[in-house]
C-alpha atoms as a PDB file:
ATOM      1  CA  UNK A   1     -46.167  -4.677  59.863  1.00  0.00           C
ATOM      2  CA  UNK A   2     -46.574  -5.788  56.013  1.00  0.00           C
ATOM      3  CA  UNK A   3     -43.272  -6.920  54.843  1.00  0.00           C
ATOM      4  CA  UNK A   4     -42.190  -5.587  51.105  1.00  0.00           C
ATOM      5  CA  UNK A   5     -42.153  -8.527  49.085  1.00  0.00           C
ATOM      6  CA  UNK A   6     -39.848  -6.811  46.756  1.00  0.00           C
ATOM      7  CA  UNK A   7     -37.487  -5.646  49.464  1.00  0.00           C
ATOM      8  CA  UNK A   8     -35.507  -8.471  51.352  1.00  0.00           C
ATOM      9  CA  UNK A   9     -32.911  -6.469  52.020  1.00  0.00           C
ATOM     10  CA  UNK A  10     -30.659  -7.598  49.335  1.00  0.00           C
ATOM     11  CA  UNK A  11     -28.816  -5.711  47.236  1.00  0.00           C
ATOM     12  CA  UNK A  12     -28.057  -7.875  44.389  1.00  0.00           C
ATOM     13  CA  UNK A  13     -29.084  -6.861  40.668  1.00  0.00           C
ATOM     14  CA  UNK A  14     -28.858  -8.470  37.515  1.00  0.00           C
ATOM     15  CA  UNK A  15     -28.499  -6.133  34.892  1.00  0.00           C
ATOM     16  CA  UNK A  16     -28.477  -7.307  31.037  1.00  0.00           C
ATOM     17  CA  UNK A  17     -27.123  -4.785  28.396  1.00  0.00           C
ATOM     18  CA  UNK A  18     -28.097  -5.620  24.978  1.00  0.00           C
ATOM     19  CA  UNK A  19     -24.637  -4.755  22.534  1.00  0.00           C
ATOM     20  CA  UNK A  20     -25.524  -3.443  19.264  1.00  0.00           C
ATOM     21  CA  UNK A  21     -25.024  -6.241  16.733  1.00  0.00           C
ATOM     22  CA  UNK A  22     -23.062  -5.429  13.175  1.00  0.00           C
ATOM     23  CA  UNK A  23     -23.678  -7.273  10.270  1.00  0.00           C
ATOM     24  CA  UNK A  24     -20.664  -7.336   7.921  1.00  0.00           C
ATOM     25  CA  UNK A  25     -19.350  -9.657   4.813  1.00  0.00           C
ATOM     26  CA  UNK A  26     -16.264 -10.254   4.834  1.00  0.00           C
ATOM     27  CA  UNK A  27     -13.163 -11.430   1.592  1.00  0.00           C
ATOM     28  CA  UNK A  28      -9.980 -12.875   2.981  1.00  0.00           C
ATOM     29  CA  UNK A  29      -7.344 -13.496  -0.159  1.00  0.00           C
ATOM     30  CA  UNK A  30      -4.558 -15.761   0.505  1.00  0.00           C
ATOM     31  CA  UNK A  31      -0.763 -15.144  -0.992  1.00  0.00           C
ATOM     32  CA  UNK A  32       2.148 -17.274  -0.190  1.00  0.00           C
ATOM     33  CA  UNK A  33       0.867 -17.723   3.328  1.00  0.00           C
ATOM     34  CA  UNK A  34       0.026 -14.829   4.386  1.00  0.00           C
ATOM     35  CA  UNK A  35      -3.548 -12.578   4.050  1.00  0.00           C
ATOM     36  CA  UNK A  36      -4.546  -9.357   2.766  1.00  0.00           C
ATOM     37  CA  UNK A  37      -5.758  -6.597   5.694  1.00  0.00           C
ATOM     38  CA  UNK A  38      -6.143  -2.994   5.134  1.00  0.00           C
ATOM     39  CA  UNK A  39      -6.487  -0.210   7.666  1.00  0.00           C
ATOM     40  CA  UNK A  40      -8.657   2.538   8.559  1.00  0.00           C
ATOM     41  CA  UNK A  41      -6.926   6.019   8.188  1.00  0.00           C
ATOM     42  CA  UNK A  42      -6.016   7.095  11.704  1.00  0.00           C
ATOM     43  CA  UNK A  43      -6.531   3.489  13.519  1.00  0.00           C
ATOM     44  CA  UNK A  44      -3.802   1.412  14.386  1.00  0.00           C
ATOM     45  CA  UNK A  45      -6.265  -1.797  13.846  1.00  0.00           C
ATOM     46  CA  UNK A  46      -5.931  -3.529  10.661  1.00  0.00           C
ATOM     47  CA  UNK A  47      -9.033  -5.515   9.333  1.00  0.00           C
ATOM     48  CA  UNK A  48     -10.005  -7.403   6.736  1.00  0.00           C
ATOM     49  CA  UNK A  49     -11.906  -6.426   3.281  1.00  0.00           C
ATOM     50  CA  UNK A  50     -15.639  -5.906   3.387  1.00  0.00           C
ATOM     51  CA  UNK A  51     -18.304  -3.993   5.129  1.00  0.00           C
ATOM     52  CA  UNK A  52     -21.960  -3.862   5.470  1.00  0.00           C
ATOM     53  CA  UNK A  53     -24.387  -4.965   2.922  1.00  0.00           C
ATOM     54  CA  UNK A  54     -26.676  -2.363   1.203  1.00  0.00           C
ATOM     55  CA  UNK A  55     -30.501  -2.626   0.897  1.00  0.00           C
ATOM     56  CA  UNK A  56     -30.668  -5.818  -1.907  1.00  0.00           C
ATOM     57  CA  UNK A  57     -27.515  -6.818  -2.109  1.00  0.00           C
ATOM     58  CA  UNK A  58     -26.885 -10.256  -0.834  1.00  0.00           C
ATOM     59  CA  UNK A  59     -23.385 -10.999   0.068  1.00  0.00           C
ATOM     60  CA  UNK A  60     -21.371 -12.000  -2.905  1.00  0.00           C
ATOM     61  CA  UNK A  61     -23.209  -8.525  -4.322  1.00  0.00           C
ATOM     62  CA  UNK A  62     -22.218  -6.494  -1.189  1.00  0.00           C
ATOM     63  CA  UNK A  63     -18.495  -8.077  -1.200  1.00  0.00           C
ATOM     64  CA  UNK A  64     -17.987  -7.407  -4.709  1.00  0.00           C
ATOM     65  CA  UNK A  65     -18.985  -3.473  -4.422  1.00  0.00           C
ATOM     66  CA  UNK A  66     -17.020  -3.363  -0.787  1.00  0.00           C
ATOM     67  CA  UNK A  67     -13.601  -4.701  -2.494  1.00  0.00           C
ATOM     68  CA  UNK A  68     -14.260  -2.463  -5.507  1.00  0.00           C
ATOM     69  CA  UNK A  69     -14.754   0.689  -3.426  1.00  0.00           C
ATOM     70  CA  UNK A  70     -11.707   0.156  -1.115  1.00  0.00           C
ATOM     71  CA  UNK A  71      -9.053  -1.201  -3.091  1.00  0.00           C
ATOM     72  CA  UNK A  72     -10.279  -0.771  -7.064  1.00  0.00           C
ATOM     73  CA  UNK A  73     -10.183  -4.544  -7.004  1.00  0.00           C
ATOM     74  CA  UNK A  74     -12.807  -7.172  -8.190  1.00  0.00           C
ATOM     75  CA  UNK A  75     -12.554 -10.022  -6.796  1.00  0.00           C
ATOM     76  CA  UNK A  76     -13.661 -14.037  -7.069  1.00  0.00           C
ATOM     77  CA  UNK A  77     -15.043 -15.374  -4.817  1.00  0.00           C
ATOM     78  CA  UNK A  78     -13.632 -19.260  -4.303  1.00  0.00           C
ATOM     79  CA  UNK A  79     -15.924 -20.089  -1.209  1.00  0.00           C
ATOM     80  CA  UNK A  80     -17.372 -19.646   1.846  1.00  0.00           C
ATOM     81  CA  UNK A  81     -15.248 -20.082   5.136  1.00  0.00           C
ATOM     82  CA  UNK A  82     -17.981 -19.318   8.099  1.00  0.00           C
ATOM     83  CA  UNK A  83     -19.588 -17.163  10.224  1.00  0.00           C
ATOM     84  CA  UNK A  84     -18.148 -15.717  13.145  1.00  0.00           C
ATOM     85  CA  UNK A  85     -18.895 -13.256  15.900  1.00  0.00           C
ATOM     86  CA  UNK A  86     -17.021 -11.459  18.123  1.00  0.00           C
ATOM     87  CA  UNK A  87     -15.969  -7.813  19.631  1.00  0.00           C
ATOM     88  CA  UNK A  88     -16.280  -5.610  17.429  1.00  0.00           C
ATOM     89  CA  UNK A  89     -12.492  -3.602  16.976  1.00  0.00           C
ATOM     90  CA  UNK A  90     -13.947   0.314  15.811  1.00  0.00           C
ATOM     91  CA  UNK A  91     -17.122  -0.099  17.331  1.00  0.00           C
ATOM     92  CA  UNK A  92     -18.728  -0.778  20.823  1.00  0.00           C
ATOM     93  CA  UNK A  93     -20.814  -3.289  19.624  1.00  0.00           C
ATOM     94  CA  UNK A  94     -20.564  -7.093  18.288  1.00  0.00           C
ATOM     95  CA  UNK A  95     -19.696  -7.716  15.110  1.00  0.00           C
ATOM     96  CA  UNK A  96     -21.178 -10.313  12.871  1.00  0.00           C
ATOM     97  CA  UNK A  97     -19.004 -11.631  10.110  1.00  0.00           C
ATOM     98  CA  UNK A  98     -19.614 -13.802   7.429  1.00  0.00           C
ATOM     99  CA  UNK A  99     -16.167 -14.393   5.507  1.00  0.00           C
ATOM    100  CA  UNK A 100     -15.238 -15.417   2.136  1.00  0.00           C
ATOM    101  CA  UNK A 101     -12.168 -17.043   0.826  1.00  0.00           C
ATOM    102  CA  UNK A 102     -11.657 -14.662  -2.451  1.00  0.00           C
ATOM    103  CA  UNK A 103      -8.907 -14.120  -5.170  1.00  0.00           C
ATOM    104  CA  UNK A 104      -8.536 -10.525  -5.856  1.00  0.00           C
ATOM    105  CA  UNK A 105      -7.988  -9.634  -9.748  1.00  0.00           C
ATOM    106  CA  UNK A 106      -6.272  -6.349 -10.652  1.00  0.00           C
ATOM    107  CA  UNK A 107      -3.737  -4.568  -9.040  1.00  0.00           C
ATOM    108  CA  UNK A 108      -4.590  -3.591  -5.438  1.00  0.00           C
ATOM    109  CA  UNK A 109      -4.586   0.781  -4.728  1.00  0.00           C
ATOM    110  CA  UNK A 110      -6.311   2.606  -2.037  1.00  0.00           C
ATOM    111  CA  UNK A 111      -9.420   4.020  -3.437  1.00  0.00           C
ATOM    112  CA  UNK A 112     -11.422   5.057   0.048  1.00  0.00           C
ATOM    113  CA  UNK A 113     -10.323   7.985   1.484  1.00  0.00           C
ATOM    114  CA  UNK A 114     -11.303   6.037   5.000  1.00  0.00           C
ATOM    115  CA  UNK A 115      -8.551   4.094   4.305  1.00  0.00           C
ATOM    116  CA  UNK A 116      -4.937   4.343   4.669  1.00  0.00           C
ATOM    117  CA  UNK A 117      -2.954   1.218   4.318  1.00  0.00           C
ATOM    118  CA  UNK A 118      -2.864  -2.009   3.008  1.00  0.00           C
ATOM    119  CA  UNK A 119      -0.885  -5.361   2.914  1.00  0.00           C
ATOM    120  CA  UNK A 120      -0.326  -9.180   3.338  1.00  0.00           C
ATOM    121  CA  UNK A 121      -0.243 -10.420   6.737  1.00  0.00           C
ATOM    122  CA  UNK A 122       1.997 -13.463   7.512  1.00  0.00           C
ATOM    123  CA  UNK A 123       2.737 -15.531  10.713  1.00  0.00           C
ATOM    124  CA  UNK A 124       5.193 -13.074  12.079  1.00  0.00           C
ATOM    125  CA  UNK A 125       2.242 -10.076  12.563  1.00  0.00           C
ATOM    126  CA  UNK A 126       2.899  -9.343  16.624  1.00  0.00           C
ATOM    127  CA  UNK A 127       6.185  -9.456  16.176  1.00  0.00           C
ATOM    128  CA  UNK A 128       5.890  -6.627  13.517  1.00  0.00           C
ATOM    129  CA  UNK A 129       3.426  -4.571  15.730  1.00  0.00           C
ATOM    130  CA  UNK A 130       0.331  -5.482  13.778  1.00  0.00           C
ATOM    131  CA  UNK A 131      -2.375  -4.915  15.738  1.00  0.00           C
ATOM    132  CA  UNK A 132      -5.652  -7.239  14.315  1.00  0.00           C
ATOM    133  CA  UNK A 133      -9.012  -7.683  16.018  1.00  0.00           C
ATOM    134  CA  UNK A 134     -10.433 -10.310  18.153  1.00  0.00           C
ATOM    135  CA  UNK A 135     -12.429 -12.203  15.107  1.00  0.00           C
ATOM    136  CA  UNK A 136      -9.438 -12.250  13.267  1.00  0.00           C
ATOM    137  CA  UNK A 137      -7.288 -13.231  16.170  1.00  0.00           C
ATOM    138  CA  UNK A 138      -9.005 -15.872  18.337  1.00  0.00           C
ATOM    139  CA  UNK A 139     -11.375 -17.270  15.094  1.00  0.00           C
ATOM    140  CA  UNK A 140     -10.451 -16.238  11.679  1.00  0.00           C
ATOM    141  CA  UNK A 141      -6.829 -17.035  11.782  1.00  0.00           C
ATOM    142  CA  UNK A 142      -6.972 -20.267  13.690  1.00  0.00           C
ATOM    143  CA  UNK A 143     -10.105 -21.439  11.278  1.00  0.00           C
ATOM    144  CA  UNK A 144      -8.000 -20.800   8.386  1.00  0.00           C
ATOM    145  CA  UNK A 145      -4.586 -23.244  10.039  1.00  0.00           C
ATOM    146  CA  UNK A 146      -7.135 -25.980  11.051  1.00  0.00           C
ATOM    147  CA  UNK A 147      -7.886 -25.585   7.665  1.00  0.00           C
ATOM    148  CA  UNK A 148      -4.889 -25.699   6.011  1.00  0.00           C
ATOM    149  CA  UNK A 149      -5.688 -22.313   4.150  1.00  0.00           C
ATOM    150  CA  UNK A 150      -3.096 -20.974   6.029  1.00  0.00           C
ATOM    151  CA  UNK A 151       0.626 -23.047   6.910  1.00  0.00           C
ATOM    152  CA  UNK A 152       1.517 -21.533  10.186  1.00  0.00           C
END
């Protein structure tokens, strides 16, 4: 009797599931210690300013046209705080962000019909029932203390 090499009568399987990967820039403005968010009509996740780039835009490019389109804001941008990757919050997938420290010029008004609300964020969000994601949460936020951009 030939024996199955592929069949030793274990039952074990290691399965790898490839997440779909989102590349997204990112501006985070700072006010009297707190940040600016804004969130999706219908979600109860706020997020921060941004979104994907188009074809040819680098990230500055893509920033600039993001804030303009959400909030009828332009923005500078004062520098670059990192890269991070985590969960993504809206999507099933991981998201890739690369975040900017900006200053936004004008006065901020919902221009994207996708959006719904906007506002600054200070130390006392869970207490207030903001809900943020898990790049915000577990990197963003405690880059920005360990940096001192934010006094919390």
């Amino acid at each position: 009797m030939s024996k199955d090499p592929y069949n030793s009568g274990c039952c074990c399987f290691l399965i790898s599931i490839k997440m779909k990967k989102i590349y997204k820039v990112a501006g985070i403005a700072f006010r009297d210690n707190a940040f600016f968010m804004v969130r999706k009509a219908g979600k109860d996740i706020w997020t921060n300013l941004g979104g994907k780039r188009e074809k040819g835009e680098n990230d500055e490019q893509a920033l600039r046209r993001e804030v303009k389109e959400e909030i009828d804001c332009d923005v500078e941008i004062i520098s670059r705080i990192g890269e991070f990757e985590n969960k993504a919050a809206l999507d099933d997938a991981i998201v890739h962000i690369c975040a900017y420290q900006v200053e936004l010029i004008g006065q901020p008004k919902i221009s994207d019909d996708e959006l719904e609300e906007f506002g600054w964020i200070d130390s006392n969000w869970q207490a207030n029932g903001i809900k943020l994601p898990l790049s915000i949460t577990e990197q963003i936020i405690p880059y920005c203390i360990k940096n001192k951009l934010l006094n919390w």
